[in-house]
PDB file of N, CA and C in Angstrom:
ATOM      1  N   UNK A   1     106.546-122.685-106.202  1.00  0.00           N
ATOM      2  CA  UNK A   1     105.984-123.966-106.596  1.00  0.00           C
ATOM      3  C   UNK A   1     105.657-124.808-105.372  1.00  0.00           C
ATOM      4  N   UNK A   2     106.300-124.608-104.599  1.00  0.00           N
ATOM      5  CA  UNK A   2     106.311-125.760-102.979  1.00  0.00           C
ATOM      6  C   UNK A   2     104.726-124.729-102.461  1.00  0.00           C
ATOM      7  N   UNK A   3     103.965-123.930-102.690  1.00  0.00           N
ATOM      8  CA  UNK A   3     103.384-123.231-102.068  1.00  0.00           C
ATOM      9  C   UNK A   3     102.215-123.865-102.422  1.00  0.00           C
ATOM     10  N   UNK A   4     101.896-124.415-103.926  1.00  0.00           N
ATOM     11  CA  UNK A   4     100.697-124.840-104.440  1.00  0.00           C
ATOM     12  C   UNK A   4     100.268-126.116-104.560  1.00  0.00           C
ATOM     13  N   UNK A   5      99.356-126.761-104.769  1.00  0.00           N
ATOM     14  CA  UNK A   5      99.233-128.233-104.920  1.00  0.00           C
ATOM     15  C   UNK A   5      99.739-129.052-106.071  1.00  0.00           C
ATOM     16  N   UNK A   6      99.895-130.054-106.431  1.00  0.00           N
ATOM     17  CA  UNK A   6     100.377-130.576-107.384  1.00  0.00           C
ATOM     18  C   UNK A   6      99.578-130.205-108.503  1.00  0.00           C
ATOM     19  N   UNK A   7      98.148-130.791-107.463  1.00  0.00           N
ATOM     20  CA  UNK A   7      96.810-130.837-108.479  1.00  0.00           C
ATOM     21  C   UNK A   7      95.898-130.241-107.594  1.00  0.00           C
ATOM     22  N   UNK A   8      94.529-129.951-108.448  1.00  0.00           N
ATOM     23  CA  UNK A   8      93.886-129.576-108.093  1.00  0.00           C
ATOM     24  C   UNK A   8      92.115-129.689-108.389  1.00  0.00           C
ATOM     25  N   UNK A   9      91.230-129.924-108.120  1.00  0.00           N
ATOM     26  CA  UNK A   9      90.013-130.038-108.314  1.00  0.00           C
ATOM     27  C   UNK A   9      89.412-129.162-107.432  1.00  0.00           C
ATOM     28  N   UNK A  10      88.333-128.988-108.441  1.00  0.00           N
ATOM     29  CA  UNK A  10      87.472-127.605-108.372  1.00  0.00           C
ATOM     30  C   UNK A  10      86.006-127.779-109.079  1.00  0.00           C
ATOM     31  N   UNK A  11      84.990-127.212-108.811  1.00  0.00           N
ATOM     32  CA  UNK A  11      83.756-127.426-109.947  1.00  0.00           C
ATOM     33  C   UNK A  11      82.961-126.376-110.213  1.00  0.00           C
ATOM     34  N   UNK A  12      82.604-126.086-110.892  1.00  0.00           N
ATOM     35  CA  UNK A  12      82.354-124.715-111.873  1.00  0.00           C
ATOM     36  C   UNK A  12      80.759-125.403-112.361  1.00  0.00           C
ATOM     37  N   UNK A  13      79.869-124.916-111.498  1.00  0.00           N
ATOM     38  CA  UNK A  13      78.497-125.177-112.048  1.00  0.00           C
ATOM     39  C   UNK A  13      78.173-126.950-112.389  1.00  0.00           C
ATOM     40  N   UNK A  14      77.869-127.045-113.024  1.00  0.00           N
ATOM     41  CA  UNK A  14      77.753-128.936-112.826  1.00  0.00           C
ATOM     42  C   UNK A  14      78.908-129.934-113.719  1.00  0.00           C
ATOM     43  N   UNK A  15      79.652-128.904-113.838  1.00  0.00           N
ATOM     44  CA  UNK A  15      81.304-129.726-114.215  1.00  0.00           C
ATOM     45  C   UNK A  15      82.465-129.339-113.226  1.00  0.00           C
ATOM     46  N   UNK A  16      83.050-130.673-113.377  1.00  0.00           N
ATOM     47  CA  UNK A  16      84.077-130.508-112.338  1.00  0.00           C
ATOM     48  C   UNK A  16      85.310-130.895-113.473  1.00  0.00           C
ATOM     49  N   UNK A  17      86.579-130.060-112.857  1.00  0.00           N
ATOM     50  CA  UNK A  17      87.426-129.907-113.205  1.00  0.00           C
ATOM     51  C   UNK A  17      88.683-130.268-112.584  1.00  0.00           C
ATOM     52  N   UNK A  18      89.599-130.801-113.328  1.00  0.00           N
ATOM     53  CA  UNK A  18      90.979-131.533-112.301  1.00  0.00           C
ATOM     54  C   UNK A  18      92.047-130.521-112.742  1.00  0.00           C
ATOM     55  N   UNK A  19      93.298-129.830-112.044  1.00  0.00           N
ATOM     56  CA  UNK A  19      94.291-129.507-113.036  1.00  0.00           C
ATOM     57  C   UNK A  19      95.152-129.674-112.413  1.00  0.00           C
ATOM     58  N   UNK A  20      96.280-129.650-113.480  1.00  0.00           N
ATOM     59  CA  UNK A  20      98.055-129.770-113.213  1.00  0.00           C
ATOM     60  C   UNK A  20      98.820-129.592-113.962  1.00  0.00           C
ATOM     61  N   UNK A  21     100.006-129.130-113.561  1.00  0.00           N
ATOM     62  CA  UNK A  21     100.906-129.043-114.084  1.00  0.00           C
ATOM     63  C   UNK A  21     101.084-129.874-115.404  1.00  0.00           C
ATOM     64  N   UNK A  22     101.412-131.063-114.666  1.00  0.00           N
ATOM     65  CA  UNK A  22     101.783-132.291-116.126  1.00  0.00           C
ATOM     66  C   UNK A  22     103.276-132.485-116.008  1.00  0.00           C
ATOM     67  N   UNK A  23     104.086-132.136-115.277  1.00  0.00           N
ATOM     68  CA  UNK A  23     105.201-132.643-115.088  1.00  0.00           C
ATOM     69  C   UNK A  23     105.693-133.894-114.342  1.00  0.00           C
ATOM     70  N   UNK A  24     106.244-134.972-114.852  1.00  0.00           N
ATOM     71  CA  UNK A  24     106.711-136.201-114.064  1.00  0.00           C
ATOM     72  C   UNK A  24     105.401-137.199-115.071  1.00  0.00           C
ATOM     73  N   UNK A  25     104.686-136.907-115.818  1.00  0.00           N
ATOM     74  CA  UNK A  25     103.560-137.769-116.155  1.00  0.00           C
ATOM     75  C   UNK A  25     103.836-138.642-117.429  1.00  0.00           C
ATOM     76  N   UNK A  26     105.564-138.758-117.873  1.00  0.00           N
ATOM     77  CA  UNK A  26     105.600-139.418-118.634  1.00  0.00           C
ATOM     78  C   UNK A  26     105.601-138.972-120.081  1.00  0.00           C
ATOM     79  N   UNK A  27     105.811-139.577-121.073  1.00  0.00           N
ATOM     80  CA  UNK A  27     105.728-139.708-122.689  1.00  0.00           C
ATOM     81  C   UNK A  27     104.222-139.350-123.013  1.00  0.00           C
ATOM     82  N   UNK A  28     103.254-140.307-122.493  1.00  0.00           N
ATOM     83  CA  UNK A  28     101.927-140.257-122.677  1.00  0.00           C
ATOM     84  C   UNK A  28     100.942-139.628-121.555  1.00  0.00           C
ATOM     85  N   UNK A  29     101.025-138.187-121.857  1.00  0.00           N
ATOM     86  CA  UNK A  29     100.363-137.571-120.566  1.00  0.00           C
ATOM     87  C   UNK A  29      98.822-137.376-120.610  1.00  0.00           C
ATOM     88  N   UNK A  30      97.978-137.136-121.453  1.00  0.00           N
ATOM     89  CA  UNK A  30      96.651-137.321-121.402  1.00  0.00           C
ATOM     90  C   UNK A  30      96.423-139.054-120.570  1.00  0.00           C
ATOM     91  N   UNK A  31      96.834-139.993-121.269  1.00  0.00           N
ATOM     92  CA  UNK A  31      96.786-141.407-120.681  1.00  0.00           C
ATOM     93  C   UNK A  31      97.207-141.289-119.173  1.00  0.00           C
ATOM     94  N   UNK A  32      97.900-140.628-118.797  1.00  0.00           N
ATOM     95  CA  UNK A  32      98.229-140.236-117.164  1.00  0.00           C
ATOM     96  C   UNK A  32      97.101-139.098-116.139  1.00  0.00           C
ATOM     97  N   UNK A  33      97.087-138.554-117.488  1.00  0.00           N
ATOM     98  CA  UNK A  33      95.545-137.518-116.749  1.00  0.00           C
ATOM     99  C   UNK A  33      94.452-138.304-116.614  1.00  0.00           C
ATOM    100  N   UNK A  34      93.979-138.890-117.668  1.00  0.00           N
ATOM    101  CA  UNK A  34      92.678-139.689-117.169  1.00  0.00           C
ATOM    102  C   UNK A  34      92.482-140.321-115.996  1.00  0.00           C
ATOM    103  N   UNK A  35      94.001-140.649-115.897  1.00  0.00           N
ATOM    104  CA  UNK A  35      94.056-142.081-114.716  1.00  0.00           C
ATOM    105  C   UNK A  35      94.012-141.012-113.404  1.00  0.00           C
ATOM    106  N   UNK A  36      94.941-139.516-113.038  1.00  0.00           N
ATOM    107  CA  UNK A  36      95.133-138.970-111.972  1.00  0.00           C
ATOM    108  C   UNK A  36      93.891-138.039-112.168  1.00  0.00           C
ATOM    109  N   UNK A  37      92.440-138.086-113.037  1.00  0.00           N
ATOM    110  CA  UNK A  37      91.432-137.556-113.043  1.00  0.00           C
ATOM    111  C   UNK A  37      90.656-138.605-113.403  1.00  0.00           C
ATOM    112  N   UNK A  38      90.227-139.749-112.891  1.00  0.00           N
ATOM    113  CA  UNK A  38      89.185-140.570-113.878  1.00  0.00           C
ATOM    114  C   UNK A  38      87.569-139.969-113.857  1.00  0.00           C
ATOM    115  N   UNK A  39      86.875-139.262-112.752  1.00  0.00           N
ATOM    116  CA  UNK A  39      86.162-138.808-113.013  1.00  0.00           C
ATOM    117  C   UNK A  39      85.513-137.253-113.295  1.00  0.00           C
ATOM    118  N   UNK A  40      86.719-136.577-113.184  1.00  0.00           N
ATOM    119  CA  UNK A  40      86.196-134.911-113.933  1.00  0.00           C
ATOM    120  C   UNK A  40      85.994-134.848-115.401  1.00  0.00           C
ATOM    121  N   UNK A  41      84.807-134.134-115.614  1.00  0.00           N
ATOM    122  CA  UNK A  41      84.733-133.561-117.220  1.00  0.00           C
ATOM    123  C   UNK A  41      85.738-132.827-117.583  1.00  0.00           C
ATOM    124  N   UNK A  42      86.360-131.901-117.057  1.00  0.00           N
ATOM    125  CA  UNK A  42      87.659-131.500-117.992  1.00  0.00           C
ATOM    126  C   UNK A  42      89.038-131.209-117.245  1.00  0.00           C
ATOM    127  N   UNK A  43      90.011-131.925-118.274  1.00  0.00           N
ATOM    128  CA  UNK A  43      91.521-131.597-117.519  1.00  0.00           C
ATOM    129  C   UNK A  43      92.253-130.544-117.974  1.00  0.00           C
ATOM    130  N   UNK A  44      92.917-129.702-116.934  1.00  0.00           N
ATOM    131  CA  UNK A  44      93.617-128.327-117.856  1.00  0.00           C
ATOM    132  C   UNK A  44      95.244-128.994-117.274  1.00  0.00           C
ATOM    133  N   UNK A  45      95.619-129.063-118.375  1.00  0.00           N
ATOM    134  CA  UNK A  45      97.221-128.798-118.053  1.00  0.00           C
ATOM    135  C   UNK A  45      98.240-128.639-118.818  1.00  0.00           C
ATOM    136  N   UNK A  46      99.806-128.066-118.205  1.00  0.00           N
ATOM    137  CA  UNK A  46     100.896-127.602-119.242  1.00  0.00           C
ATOM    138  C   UNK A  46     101.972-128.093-119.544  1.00  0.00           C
ATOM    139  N   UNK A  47     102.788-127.954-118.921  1.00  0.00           N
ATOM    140  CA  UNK A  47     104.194-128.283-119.022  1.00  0.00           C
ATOM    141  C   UNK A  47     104.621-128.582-120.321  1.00  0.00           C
ATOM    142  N   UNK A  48     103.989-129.002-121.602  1.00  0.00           N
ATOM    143  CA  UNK A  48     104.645-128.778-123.273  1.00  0.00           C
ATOM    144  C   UNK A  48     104.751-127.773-123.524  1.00  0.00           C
ATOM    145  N   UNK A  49     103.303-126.812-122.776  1.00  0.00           N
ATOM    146  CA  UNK A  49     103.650-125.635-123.870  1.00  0.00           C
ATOM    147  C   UNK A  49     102.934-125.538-125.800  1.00  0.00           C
ATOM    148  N   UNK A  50     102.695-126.946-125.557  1.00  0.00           N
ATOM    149  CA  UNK A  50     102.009-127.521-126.791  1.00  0.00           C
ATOM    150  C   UNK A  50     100.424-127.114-126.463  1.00  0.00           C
ATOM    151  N   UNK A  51      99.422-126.226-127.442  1.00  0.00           N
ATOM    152  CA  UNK A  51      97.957-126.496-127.282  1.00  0.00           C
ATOM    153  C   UNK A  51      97.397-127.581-127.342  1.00  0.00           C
ATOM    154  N   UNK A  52      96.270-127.719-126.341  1.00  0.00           N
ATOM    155  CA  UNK A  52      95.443-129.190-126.890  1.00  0.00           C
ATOM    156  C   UNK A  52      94.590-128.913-126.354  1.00  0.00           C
ATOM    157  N   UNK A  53      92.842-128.997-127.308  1.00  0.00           N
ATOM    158  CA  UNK A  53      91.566-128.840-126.577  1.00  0.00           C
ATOM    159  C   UNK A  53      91.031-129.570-127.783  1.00  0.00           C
ATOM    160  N   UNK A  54      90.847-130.775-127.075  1.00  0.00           N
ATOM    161  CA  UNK A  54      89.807-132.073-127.627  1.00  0.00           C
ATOM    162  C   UNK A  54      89.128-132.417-126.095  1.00  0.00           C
ATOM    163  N   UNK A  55      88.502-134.017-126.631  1.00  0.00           N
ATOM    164  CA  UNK A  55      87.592-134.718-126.539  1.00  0.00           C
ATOM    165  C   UNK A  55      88.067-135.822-126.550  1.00  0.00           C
ATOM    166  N   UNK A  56      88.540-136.449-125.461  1.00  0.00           N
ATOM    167  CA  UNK A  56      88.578-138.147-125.105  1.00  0.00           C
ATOM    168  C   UNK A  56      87.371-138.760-124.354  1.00  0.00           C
ATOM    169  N   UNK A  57      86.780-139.939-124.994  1.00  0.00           N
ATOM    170  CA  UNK A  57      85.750-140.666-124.266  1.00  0.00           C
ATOM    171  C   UNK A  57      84.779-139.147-123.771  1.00  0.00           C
ATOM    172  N   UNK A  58      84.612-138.445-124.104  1.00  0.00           N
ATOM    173  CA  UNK A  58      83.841-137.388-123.803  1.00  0.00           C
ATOM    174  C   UNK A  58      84.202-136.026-122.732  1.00  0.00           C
ATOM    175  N   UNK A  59      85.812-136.468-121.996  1.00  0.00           N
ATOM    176  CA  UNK A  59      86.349-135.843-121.115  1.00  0.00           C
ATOM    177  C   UNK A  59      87.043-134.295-122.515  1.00  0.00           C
ATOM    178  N   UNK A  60      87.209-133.526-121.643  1.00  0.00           N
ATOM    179  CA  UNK A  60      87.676-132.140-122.494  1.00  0.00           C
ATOM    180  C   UNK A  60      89.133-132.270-121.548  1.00  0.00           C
ATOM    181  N   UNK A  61      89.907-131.978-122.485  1.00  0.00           N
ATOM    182  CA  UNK A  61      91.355-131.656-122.621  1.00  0.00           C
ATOM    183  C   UNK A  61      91.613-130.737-122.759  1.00  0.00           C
ATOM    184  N   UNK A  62      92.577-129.799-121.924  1.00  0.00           N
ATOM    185  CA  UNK A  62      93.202-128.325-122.247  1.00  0.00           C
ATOM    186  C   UNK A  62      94.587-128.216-121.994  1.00  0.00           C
ATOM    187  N   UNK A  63      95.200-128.168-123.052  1.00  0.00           N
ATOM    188  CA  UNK A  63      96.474-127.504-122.651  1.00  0.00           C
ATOM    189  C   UNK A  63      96.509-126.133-123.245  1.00  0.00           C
ATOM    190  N   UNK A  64      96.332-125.199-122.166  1.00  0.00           N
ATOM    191  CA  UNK A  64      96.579-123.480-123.236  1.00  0.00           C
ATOM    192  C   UNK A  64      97.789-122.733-123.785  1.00  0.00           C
ATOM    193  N   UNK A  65      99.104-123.947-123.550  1.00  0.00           N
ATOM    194  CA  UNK A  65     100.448-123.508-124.343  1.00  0.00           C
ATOM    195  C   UNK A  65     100.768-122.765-123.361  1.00  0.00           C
ATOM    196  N   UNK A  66     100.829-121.618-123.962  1.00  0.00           N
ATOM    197  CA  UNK A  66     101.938-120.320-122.714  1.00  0.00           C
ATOM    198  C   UNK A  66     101.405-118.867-123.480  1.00  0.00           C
ATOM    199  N   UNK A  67     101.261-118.436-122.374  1.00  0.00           N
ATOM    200  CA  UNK A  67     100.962-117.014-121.993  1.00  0.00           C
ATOM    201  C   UNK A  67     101.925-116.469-123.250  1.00  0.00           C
ATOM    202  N   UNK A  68     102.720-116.580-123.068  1.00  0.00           N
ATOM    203  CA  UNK A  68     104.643-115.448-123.512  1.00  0.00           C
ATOM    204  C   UNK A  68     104.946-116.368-124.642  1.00  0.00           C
ATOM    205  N   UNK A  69     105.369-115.959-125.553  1.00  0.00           N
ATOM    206  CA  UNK A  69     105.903-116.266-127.050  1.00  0.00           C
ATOM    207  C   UNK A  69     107.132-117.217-126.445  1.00  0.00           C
ATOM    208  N   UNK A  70     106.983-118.310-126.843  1.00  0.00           N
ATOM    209  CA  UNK A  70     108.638-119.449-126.673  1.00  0.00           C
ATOM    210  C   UNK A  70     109.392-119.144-127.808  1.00  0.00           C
ATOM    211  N   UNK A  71     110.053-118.049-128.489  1.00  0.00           N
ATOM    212  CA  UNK A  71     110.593-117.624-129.109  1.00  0.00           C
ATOM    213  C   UNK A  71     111.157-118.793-129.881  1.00  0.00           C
ATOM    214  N   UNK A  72     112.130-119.442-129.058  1.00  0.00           N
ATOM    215  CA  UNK A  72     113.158-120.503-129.397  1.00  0.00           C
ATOM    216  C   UNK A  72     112.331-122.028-130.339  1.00  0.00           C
ATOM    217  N   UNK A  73     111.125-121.798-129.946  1.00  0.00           N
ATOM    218  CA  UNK A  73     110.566-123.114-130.350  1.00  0.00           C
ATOM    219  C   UNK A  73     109.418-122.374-131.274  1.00  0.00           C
ATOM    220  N   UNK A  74     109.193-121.030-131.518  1.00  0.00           N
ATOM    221  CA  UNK A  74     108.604-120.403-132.555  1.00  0.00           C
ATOM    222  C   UNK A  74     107.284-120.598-132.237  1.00  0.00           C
ATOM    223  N   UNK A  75     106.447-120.895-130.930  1.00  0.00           N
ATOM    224  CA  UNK A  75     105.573-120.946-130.759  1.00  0.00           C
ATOM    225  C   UNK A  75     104.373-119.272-130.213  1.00  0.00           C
ATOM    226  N   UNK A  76     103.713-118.704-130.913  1.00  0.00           N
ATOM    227  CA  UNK A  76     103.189-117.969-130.107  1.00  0.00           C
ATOM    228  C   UNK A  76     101.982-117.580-128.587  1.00  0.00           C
ATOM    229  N   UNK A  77     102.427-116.754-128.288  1.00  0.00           N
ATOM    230  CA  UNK A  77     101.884-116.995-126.864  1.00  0.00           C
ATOM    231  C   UNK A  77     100.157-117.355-127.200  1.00  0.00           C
ATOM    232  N   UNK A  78      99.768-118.260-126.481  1.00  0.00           N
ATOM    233  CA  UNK A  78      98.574-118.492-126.256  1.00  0.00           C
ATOM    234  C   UNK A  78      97.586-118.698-125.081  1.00  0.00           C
ATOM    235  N   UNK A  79      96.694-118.819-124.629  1.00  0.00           N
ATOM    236  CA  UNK A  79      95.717-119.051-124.157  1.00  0.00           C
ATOM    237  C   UNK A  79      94.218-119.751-123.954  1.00  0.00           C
ATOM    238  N   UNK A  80      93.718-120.339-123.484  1.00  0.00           N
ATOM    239  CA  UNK A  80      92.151-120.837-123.822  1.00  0.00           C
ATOM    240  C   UNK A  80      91.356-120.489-122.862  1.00  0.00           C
ATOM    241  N   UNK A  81      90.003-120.228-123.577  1.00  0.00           N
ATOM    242  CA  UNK A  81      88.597-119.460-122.955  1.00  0.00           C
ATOM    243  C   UNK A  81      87.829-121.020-122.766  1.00  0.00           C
ATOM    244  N   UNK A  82      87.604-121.356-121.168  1.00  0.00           N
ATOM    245  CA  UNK A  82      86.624-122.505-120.911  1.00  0.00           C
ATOM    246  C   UNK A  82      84.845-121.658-120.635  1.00  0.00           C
ATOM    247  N   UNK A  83      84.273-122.008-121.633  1.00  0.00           N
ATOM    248  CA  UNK A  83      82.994-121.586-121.642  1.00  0.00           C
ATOM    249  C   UNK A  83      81.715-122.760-120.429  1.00  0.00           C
ATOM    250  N   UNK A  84      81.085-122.151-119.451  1.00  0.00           N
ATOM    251  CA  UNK A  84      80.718-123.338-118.757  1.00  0.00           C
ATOM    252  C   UNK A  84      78.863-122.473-118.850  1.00  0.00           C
ATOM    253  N   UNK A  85      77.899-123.496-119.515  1.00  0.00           N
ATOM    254  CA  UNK A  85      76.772-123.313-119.784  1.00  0.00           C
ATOM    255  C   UNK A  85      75.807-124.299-119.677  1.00  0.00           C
ATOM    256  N   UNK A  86      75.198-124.914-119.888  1.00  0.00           N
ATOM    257  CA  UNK A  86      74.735-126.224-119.667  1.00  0.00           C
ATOM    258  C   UNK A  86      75.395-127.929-120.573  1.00  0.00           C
ATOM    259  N   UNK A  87      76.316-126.351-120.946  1.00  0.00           N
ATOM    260  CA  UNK A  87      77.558-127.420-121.908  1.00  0.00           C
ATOM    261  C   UNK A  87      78.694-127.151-121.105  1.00  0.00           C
ATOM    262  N   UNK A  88      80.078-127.299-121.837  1.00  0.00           N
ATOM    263  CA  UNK A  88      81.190-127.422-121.251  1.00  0.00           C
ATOM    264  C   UNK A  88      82.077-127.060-122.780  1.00  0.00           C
ATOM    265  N   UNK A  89      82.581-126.125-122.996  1.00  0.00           N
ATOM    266  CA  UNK A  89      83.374-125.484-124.235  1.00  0.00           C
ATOM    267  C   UNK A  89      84.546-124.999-123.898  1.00  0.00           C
ATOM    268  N   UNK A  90      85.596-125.395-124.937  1.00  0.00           N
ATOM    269  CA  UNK A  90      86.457-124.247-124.665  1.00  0.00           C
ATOM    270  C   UNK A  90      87.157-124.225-125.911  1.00  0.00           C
ATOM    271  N   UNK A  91      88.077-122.957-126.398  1.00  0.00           N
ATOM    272  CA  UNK A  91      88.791-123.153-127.420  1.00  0.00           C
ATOM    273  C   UNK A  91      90.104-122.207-126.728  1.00  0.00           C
ATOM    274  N   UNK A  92      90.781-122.136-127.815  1.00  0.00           N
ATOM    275  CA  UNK A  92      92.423-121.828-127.882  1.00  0.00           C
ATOM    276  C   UNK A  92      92.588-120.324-128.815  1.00  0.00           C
ATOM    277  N   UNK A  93      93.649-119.444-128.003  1.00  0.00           N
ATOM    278  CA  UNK A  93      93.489-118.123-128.863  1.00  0.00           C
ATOM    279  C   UNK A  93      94.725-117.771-128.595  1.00  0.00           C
ATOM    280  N   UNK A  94      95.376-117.231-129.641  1.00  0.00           N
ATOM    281  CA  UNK A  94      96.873-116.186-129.941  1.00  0.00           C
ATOM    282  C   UNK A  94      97.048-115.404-129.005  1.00  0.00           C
ATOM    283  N   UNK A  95      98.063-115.109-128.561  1.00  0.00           N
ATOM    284  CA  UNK A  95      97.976-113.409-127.965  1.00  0.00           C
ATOM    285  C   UNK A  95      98.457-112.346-128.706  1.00  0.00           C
ATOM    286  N   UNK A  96      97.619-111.352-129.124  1.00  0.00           N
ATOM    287  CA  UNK A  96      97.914-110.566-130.404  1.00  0.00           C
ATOM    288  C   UNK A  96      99.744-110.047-130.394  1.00  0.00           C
ATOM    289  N   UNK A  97      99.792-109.802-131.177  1.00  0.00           N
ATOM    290  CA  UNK A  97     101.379-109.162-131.293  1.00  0.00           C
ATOM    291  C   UNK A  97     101.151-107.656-131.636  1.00  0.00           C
ATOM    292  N   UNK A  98     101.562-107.054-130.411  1.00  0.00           N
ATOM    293  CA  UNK A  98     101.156-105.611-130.845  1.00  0.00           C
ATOM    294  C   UNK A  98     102.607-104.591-130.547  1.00  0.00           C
ATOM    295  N   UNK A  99     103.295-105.362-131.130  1.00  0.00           N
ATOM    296  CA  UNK A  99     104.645-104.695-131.527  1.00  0.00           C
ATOM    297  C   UNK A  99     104.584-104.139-132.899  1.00  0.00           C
TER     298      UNK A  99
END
C-alpha cells in the first residue's frame, strides 16, 4: 500500500478519470469524492465493497465491490466494465460461481 498513490488521475480518450481507495473519506464518501475530484467525469472507488455506478450532476460513480465473494456479509464477488466511446458507460457484473 505505501508503494501506490493515494489517488490517482488518468484520462482515457476525452474523459478523465480520478481514483481511490475511499478510505479515511468519512460517512458520506461520494460528497468527499466530488470535492477530492471536482473536475473528472468519472470516480472509481472501494473500500465498502458496496456496488455503485450512477450519475451525480453528470459525474459517473464506480464502486465495483470486490473481486472475491465477502462470504461473511453475503455479498458476491463483483466487478465493473467502464465502456469509453464518445460516451462514457459503465455497468456492474457477478463473478460467475463455477463451483
Amino acid at each position: 500500500r505505501s508503494a501506490l498513490p493515494a489517488r490517482l488521475n488518468f484520462q482515457l480518450g476525452q474523459f478523465s478519470f480520478g481514483l481511490t481507495h475511499g478510505a479515511g473519506l468519512g460517512h458520506d464518501i461520494e460528497s468527499a469524492l466530488r470535492d477530492l475530484f471536482p473536475t473528472e467525469d468519472c470516480v472509481i472507488y472501494g473500500h465498502t465493497h458496496h456496488t455503485v455506478c450512477h450519475r451525480v450532476g453528470g459525474k459517473l460513480i464506480i464502486n465495483p465491490g470486490t473481486l472475491t465473494s465477502t462470504g461473511r456479509y453475503g455479498y458476491p464477488g463483483t466487478y465493473a466494465i467502464v465502456t469509453v466511446t464518445d460516451e462514457l458507460h459503465a455497468s456492474l457484473h457477478e463473478v460467475p460461481n463455477l463451483s
